[in-house]
C-alpha atoms as a PDB file:
ATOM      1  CA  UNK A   1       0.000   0.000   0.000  1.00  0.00           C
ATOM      2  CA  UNK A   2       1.899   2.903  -1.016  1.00  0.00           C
ATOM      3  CA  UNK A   3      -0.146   5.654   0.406  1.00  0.00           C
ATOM      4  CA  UNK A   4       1.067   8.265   3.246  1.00  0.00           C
ATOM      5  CA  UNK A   5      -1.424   9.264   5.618  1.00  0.00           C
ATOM      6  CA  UNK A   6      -1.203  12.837   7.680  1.00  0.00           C
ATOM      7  CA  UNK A   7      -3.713  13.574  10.977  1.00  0.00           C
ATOM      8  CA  UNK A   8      -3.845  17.462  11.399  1.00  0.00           C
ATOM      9  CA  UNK A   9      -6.414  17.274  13.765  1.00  0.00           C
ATOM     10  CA  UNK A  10     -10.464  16.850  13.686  1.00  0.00           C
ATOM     11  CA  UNK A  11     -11.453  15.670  10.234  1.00  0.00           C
ATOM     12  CA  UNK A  12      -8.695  16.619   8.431  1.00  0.00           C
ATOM     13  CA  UNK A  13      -6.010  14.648   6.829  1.00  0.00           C
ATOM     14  CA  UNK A  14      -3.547  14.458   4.054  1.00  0.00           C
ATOM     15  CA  UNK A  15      -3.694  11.679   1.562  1.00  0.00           C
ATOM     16  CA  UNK A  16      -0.466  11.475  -0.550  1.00  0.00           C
ATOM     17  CA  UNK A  17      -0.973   8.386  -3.044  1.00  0.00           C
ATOM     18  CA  UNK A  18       0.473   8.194  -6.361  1.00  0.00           C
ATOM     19  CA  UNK A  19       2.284  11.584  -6.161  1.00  0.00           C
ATOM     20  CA  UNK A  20      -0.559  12.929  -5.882  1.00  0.00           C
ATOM     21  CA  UNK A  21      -2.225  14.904  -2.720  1.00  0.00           C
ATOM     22  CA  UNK A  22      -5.670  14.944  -1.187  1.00  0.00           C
ATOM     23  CA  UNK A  23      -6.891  17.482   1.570  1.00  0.00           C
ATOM     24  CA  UNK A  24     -10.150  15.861   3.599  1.00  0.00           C
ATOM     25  CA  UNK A  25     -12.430  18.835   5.501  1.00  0.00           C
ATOM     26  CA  UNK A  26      -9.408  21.283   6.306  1.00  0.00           C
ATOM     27  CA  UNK A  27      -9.904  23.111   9.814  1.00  0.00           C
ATOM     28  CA  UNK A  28      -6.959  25.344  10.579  1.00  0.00           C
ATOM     29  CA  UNK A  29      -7.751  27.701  12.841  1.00  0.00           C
ATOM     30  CA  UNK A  30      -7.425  27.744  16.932  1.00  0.00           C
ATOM     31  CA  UNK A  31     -11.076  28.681  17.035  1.00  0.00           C
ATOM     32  CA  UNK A  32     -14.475  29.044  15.550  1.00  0.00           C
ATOM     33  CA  UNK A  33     -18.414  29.575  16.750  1.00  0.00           C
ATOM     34  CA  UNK A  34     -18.622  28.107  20.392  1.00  0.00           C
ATOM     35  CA  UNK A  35     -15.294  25.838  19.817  1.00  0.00           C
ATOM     36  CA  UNK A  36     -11.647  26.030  20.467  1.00  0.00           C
ATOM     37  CA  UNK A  37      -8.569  24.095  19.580  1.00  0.00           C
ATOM     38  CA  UNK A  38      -7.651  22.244  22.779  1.00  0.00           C
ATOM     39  CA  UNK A  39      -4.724  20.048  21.474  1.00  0.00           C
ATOM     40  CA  UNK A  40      -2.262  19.558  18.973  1.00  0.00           C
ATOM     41  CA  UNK A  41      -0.417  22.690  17.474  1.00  0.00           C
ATOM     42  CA  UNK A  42      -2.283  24.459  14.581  1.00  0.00           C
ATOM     43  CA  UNK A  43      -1.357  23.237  11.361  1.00  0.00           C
ATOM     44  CA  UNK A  44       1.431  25.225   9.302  1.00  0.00           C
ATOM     45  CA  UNK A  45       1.545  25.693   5.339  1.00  0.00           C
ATOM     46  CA  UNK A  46       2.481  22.564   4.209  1.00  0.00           C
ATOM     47  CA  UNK A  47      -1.431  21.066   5.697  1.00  0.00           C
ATOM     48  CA  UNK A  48      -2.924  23.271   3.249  1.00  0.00           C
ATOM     49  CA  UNK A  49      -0.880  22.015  -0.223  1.00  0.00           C
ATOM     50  CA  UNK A  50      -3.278  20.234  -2.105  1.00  0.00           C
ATOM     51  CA  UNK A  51      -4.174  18.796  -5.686  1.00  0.00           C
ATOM     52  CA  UNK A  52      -7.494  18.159  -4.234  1.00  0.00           C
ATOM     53  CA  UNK A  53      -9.562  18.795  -1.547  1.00  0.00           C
ATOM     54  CA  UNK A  54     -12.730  16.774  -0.582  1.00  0.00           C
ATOM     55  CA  UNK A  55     -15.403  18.093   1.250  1.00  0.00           C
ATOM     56  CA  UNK A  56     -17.778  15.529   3.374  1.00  0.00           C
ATOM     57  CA  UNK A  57     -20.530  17.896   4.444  1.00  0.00           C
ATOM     58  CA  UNK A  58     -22.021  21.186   4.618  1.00  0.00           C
ATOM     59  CA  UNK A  59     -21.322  21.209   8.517  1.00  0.00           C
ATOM     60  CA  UNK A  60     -18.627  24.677   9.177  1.00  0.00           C
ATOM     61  CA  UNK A  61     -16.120  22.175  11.268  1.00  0.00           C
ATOM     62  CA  UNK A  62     -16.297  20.062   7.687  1.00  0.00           C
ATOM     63  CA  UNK A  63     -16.482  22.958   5.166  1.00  0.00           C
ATOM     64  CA  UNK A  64     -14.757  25.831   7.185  1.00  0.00           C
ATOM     65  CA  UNK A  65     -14.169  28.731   4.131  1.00  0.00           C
ATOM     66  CA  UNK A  66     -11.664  30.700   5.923  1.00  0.00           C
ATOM     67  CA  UNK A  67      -9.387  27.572   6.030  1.00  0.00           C
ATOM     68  CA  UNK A  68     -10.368  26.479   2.560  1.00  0.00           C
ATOM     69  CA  UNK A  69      -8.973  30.200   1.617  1.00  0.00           C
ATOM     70  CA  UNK A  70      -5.477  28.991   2.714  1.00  0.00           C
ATOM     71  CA  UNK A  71      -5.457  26.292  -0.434  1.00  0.00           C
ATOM     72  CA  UNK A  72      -3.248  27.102  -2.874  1.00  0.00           C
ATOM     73  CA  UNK A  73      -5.028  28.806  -6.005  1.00  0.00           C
ATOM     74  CA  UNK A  74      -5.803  26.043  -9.229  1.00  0.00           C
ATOM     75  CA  UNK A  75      -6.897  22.892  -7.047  1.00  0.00           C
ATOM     76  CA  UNK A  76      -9.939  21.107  -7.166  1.00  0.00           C
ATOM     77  CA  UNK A  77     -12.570  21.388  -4.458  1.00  0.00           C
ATOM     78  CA  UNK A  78     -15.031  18.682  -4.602  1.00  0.00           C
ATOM     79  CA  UNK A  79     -18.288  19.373  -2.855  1.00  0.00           C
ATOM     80  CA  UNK A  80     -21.415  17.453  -2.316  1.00  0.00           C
ATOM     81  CA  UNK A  81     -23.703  18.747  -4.791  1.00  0.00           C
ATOM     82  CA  UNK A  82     -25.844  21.569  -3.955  1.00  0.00           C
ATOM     83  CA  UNK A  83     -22.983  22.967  -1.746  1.00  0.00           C
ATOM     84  CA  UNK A  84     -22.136  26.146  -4.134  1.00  0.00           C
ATOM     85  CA  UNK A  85     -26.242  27.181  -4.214  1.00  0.00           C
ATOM     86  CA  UNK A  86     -26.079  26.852  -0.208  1.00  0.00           C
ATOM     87  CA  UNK A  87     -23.042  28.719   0.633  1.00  0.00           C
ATOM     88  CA  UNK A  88     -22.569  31.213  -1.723  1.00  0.00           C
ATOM     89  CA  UNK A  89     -19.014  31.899  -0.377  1.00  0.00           C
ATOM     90  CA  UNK A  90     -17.616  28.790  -2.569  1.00  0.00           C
ATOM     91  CA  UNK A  91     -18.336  31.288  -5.351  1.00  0.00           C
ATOM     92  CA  UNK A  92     -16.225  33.800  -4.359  1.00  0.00           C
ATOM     93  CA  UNK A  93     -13.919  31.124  -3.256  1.00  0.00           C
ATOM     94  CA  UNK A  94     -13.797  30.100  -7.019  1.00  0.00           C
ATOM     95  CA  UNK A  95     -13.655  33.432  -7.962  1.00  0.00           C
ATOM     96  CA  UNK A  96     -10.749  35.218  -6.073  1.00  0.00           C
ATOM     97  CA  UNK A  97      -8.607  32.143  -5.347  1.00  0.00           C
ATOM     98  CA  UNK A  98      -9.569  30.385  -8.307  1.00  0.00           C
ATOM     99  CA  UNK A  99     -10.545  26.943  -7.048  1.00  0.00           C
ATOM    100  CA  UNK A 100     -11.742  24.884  -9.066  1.00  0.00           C
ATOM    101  CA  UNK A 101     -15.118  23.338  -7.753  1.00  0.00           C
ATOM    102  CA  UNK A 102     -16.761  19.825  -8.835  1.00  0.00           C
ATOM    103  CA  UNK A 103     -20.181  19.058  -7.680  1.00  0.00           C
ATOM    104  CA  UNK A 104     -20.671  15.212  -7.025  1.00  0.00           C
ATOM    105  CA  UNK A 105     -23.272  12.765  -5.158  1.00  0.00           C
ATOM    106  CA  UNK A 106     -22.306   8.900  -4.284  1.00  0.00           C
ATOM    107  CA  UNK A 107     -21.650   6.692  -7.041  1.00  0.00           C
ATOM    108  CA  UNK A 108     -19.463   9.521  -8.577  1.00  0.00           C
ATOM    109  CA  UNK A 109     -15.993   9.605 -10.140  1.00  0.00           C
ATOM    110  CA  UNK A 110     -13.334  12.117 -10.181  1.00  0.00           C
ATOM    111  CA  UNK A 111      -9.876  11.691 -11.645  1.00  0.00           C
ATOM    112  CA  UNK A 112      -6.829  13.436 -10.328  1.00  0.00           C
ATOM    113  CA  UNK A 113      -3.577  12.770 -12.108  1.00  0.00           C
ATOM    114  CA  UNK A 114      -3.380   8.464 -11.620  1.00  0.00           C
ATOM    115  CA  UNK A 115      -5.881   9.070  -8.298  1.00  0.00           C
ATOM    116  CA  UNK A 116      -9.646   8.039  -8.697  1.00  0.00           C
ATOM    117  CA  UNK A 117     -12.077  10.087  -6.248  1.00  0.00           C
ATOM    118  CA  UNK A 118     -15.106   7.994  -5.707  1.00  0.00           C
ATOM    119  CA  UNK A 119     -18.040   9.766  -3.732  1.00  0.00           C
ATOM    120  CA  UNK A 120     -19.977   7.142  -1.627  1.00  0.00           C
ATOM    121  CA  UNK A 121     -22.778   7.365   0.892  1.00  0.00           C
ATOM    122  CA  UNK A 122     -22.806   8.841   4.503  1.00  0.00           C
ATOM    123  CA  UNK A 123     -25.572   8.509   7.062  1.00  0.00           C
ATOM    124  CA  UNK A 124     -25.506  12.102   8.386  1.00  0.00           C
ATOM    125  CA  UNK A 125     -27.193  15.362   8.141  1.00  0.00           C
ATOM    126  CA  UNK A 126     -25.436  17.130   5.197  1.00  0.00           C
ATOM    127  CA  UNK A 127     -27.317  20.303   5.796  1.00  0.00           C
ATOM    128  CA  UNK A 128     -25.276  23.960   6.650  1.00  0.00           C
ATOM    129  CA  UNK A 129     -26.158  24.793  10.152  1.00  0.00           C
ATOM    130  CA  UNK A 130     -27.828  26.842  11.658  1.00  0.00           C
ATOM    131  CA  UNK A 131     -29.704  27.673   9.036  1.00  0.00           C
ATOM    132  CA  UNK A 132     -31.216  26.186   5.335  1.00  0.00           C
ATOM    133  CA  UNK A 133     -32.825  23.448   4.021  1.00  0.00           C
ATOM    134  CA  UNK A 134     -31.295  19.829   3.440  1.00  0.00           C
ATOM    135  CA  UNK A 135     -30.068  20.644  -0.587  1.00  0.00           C
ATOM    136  CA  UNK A 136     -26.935  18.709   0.057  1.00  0.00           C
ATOM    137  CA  UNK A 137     -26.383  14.938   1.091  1.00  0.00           C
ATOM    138  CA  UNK A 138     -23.353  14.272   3.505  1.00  0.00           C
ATOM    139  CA  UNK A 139     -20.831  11.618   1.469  1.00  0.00           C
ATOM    140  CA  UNK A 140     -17.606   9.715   2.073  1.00  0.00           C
ATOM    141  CA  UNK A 141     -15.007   8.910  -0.384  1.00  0.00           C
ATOM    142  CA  UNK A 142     -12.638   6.379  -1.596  1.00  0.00           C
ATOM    143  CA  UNK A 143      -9.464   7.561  -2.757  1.00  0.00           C
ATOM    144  CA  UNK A 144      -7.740   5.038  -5.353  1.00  0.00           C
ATOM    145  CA  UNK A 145      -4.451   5.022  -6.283  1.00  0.00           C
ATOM    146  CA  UNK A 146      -1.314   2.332  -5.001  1.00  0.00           C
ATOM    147  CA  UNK A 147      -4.127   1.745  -2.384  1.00  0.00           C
ATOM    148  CA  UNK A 148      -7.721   2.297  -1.551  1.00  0.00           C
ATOM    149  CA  UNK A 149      -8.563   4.853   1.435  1.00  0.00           C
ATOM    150  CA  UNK A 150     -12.091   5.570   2.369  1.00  0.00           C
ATOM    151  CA  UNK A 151     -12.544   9.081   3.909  1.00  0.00           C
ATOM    152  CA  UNK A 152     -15.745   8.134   5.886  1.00  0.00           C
ATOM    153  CA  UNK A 153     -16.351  12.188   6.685  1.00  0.00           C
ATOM    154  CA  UNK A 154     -19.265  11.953   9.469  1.00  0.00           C
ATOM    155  CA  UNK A 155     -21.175   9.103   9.717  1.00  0.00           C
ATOM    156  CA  UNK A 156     -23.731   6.719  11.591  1.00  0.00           C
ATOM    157  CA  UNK A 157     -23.341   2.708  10.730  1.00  0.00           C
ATOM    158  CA  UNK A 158     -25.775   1.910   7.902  1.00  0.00           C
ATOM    159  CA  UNK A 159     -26.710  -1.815   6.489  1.00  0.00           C
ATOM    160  CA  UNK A 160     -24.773  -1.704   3.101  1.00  0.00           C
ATOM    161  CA  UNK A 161     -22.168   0.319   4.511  1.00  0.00           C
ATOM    162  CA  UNK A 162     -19.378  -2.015   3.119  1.00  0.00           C
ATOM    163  CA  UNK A 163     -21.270  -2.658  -0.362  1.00  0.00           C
ATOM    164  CA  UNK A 164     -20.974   0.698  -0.648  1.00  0.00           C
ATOM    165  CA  UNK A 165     -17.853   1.510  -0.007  1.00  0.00           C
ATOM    166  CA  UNK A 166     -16.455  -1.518  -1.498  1.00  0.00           C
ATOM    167  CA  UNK A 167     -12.891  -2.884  -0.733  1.00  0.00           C
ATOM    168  CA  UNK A 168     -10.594  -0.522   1.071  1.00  0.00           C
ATOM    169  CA  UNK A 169      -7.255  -1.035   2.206  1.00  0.00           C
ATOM    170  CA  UNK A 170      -6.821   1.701   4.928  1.00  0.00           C
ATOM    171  CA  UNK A 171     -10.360   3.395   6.542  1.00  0.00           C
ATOM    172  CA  UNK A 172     -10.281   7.093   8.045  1.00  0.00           C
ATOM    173  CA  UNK A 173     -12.750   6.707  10.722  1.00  0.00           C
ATOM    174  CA  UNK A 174     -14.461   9.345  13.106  1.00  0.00           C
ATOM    175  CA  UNK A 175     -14.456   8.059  16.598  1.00  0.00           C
ATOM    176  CA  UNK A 176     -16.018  10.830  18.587  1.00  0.00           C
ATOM    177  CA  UNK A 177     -17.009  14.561  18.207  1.00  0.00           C
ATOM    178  CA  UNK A 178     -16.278  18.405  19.507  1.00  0.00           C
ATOM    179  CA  UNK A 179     -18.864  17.982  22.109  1.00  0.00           C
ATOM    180  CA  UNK A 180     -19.541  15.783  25.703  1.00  0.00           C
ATOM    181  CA  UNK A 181     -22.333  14.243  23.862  1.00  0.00           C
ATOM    182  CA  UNK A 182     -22.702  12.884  20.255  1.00  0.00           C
ATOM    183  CA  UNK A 183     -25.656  13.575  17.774  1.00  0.00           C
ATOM    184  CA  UNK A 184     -27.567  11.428  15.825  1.00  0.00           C
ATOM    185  CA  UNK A 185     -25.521   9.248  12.842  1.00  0.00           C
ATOM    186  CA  UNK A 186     -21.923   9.106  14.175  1.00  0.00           C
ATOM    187  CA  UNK A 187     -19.715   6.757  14.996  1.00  0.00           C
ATOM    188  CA  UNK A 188     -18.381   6.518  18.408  1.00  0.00           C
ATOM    189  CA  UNK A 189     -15.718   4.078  19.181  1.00  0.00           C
ATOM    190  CA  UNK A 190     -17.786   1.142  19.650  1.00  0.00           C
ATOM    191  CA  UNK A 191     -19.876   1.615  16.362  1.00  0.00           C
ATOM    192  CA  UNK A 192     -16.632   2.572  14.681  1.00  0.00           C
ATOM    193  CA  UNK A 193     -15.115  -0.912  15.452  1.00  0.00           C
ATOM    194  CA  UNK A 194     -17.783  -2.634  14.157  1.00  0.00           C
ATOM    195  CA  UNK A 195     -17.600  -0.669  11.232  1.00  0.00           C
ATOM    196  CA  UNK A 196     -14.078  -2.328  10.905  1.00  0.00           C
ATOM    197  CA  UNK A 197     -15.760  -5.506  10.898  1.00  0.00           C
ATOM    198  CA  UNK A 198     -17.685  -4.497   8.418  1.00  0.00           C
ATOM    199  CA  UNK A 199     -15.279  -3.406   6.031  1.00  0.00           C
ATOM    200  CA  UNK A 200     -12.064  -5.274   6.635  1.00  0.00           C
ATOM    201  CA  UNK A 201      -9.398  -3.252   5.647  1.00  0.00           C
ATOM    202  CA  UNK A 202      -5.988  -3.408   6.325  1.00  0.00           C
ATOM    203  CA  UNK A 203      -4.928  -0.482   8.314  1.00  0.00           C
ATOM    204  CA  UNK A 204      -7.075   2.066  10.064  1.00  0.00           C
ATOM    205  CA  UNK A 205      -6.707   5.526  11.695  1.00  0.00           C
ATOM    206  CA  UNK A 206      -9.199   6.913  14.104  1.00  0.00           C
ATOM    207  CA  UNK A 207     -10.179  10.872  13.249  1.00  0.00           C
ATOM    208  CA  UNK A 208     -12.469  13.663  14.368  1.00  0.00           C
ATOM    209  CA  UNK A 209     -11.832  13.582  18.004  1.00  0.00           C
ATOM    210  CA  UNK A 210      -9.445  15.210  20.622  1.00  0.00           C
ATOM    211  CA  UNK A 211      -9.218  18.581  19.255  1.00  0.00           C
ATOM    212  CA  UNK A 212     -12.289  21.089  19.369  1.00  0.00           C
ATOM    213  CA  UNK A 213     -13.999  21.618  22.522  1.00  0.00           C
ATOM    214  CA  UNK A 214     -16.854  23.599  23.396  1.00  0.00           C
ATOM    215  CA  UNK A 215     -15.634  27.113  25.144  1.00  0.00           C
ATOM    216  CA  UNK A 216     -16.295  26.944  28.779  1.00  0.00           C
ATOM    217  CA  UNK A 217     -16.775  23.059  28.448  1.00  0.00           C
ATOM    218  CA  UNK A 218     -13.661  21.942  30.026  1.00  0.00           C
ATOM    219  CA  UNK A 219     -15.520  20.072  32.999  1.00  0.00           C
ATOM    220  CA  UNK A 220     -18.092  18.446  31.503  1.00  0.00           C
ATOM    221  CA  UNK A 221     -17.357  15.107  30.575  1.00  0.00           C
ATOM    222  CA  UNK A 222     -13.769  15.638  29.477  1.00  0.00           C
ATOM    223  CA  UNK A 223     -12.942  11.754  28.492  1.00  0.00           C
ATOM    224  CA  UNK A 224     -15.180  12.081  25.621  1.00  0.00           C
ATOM    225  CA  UNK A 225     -12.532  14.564  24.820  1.00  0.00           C
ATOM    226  CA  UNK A 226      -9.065  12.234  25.192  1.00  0.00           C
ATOM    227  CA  UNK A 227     -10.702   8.790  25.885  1.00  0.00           C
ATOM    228  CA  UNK A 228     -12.132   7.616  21.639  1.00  0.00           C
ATOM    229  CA  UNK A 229      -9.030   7.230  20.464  1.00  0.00           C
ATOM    230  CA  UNK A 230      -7.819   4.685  22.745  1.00  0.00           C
ATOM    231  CA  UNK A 231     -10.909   3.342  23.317  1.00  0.00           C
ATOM    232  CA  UNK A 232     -11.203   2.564  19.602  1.00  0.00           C
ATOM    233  CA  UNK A 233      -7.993   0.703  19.437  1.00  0.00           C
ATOM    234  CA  UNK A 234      -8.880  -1.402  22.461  1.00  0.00           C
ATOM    235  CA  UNK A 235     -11.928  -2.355  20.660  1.00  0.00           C
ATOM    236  CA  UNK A 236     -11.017  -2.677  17.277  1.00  0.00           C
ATOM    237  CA  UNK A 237      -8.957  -5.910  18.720  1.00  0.00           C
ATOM    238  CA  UNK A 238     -11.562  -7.384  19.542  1.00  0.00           C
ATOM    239  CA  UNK A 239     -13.813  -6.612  16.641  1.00  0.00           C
ATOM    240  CA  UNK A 240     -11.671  -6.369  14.291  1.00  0.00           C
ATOM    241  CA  UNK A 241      -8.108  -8.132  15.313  1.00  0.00           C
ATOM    242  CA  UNK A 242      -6.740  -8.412  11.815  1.00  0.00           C
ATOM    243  CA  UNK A 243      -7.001  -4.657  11.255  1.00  0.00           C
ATOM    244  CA  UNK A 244      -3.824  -2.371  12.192  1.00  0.00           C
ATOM    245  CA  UNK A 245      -4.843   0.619  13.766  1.00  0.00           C
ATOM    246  CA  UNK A 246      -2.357   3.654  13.877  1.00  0.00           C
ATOM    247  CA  UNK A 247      -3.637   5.822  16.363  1.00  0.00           C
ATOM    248  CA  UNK A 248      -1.658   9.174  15.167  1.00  0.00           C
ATOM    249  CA  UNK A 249      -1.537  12.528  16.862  1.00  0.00           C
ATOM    250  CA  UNK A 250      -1.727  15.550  15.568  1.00  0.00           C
ATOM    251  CA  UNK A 251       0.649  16.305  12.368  1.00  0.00           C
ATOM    252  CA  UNK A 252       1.811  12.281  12.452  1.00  0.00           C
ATOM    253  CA  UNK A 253       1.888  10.234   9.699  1.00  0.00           C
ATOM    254  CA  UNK A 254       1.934   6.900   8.865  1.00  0.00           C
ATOM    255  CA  UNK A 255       2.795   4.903   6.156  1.00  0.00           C
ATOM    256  CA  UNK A 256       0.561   1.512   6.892  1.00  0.00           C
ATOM    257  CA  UNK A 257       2.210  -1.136   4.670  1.00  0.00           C
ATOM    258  CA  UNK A 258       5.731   0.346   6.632  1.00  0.00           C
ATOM    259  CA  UNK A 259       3.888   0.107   9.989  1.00  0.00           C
ATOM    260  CA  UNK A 260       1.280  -2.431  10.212  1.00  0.00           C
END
C-alpha cells in the first residue's frame, strides 16, 4: 500500500498516493463559533498544499471557508452537490482564489492525475447549520491510487455500509465529536469498530476527536474529549483483530504497509 497518511487534527487529513495529494475537511484555525482548539499545534503551510480537496458535508467544522482560503489557487474542491447554491461563499472562493469546484453525489468519479475520487454514501445530516434546508447529502469517499482509502467524513453505521464503499485497504474513521455528547448518525468508538468488521481493511486511523472543545466546556465530561481514540484501538482488537490501527496525533503520519 503505497499511500502516506497525515492527521492534522479533527477531520482533516492528508492523503499522498500516487504523487498525488488529497486534503479531507481542512480546519486550521485555533477557534471558531462556540469551539476552540484544545490540542495539537495548529497546522502550518504545508497542511494546506493540495491537488485536491474533498469536502464531506455542509457542517462549518467540515467545510470551514476561511481555512479552505489557505489552499493554494488552481486545485480542485469537490463538494457534495448543492454545496455552491447553499453557501454562496464557494463562489467567491472560485472566484478570487480560483478553485476549481466539482459538484458530485455517491456513485461519482473524479480523476486526479493516476488518483480516482469515488463519492460514496454517509448517514448524516449534510445540511449547513444553523440555518437552510437539506439541498446537500453528507458523502464519504474512496481515494484510489497504489491503495484504496475511504474518507468516511461523518457518519452513523448503515446496512450496506461495506457494499458501498467496497474494498478498502486503509479506513479514516471518526471516533467521537467536539462535544460531551454525540448527535444522531456518528460513529463513536464502539460503532466505529464494528464498522471495521464491516469493512475489513488493512490499516485504520481513528479521526475527528481530541481537538475542538466547546468554550467553557472543560468540565463536563472531558474523556469524551481524550478517551475515543484509545478506546477505539482497544476495541477494534476485539472486533476487528486483523485490522492495524495507527492511532496518530496531531501532524503524524503513517505509512501503513511500513507500519502495520
Amino acid at each position: 500500500m503505497p499511500v502516506e497518511i497525515t492527521w492534522w487534527g479533527h477531520a482533516t487529513c492528508t492523503i499522498e498516493d500516487s504523487g498525488v495529494r488529497v486534503l479531507t475537511d481542512p480546519l486550521f484555525v485555533r477557534r471558531f463559533a462556540h469551539l476552540r482548539r484544545r490540542d495539537g499545534a495548529l497546522p502550518g503551510p504545508a497542511a494546506a498544499v493540495a491537488d485536491v480537496v474533498l469536502i464531506s458535508h455542509l457542517h462549518s467544522d467540515h467545510l470551514h471557508l476561511p481555512s479552505l482560503s489557505r489552499i493554494a489557487p488552481g486545485a480542485r474542491l469537490v463538494v457534495p452537490r448543492g454545496a455552491v447554491r447553499a453557501v454562496p461563499g464557494l463562489r467567491l472562493l472560485r472566484r478570487v482564489r480560483g478553485l476549481r469546484i466539482t459538484e458530485v453525489v455517491a456513485g461519482d468519479e473524479v480523476r486526479i492525475g493516476e488518483v480516482r475520487v469515488r463519492a460514496v454514501p454517509a448517514l448524516h445530516d449534510g445540511r449547513r447549520l444553523p440555518v437552510g434546508p437539506h439541498r446537500s447529502p453528507a458523502l464519504g469517499y474512496v481515494v484510489e491510487g497504489g491503495a484504496r482509502t475511504y474518507f468516511a467524513g461523518d457518519t452513523g453505521l448503515f446496512d450496506d455500509m461495506a457494499q458501498a464503499v467496497g474494498p478498502v485497504d486503509v479506513a479514516l474513521l471518526p471516533v467521537g465529536g467536539w462535544g460531551p455528547y454525540l448527535g444522531h448518525n456518528h460513529l463513536d468508538a464502539g460503532r466505529a469498530a464494528e464498522a471495521l468488521a464491516r469493512l475489513e481493511p488493512r490499516a485504520a486511523v481513528p479521526v475527528h476527536y481530541g481537538t475542538y472543545w466547546p468554550i467553557g466546556m472543560d468540565r463536563v465530561r472531558p474523556h469524551e474529549f481524550h478517551a475515543p481514540g484509545e478506546e477505539f484501538v482497544r476495541q477494534a482488537a476485539v472486533r476487528a483483530p486483523k485490522v492495524a490501527v495507527h492511532r496518530l496525533g496531531h501532524g503524524e503520519h503513517v505509512r501503513p504497509e511500513a507500519a502495520g
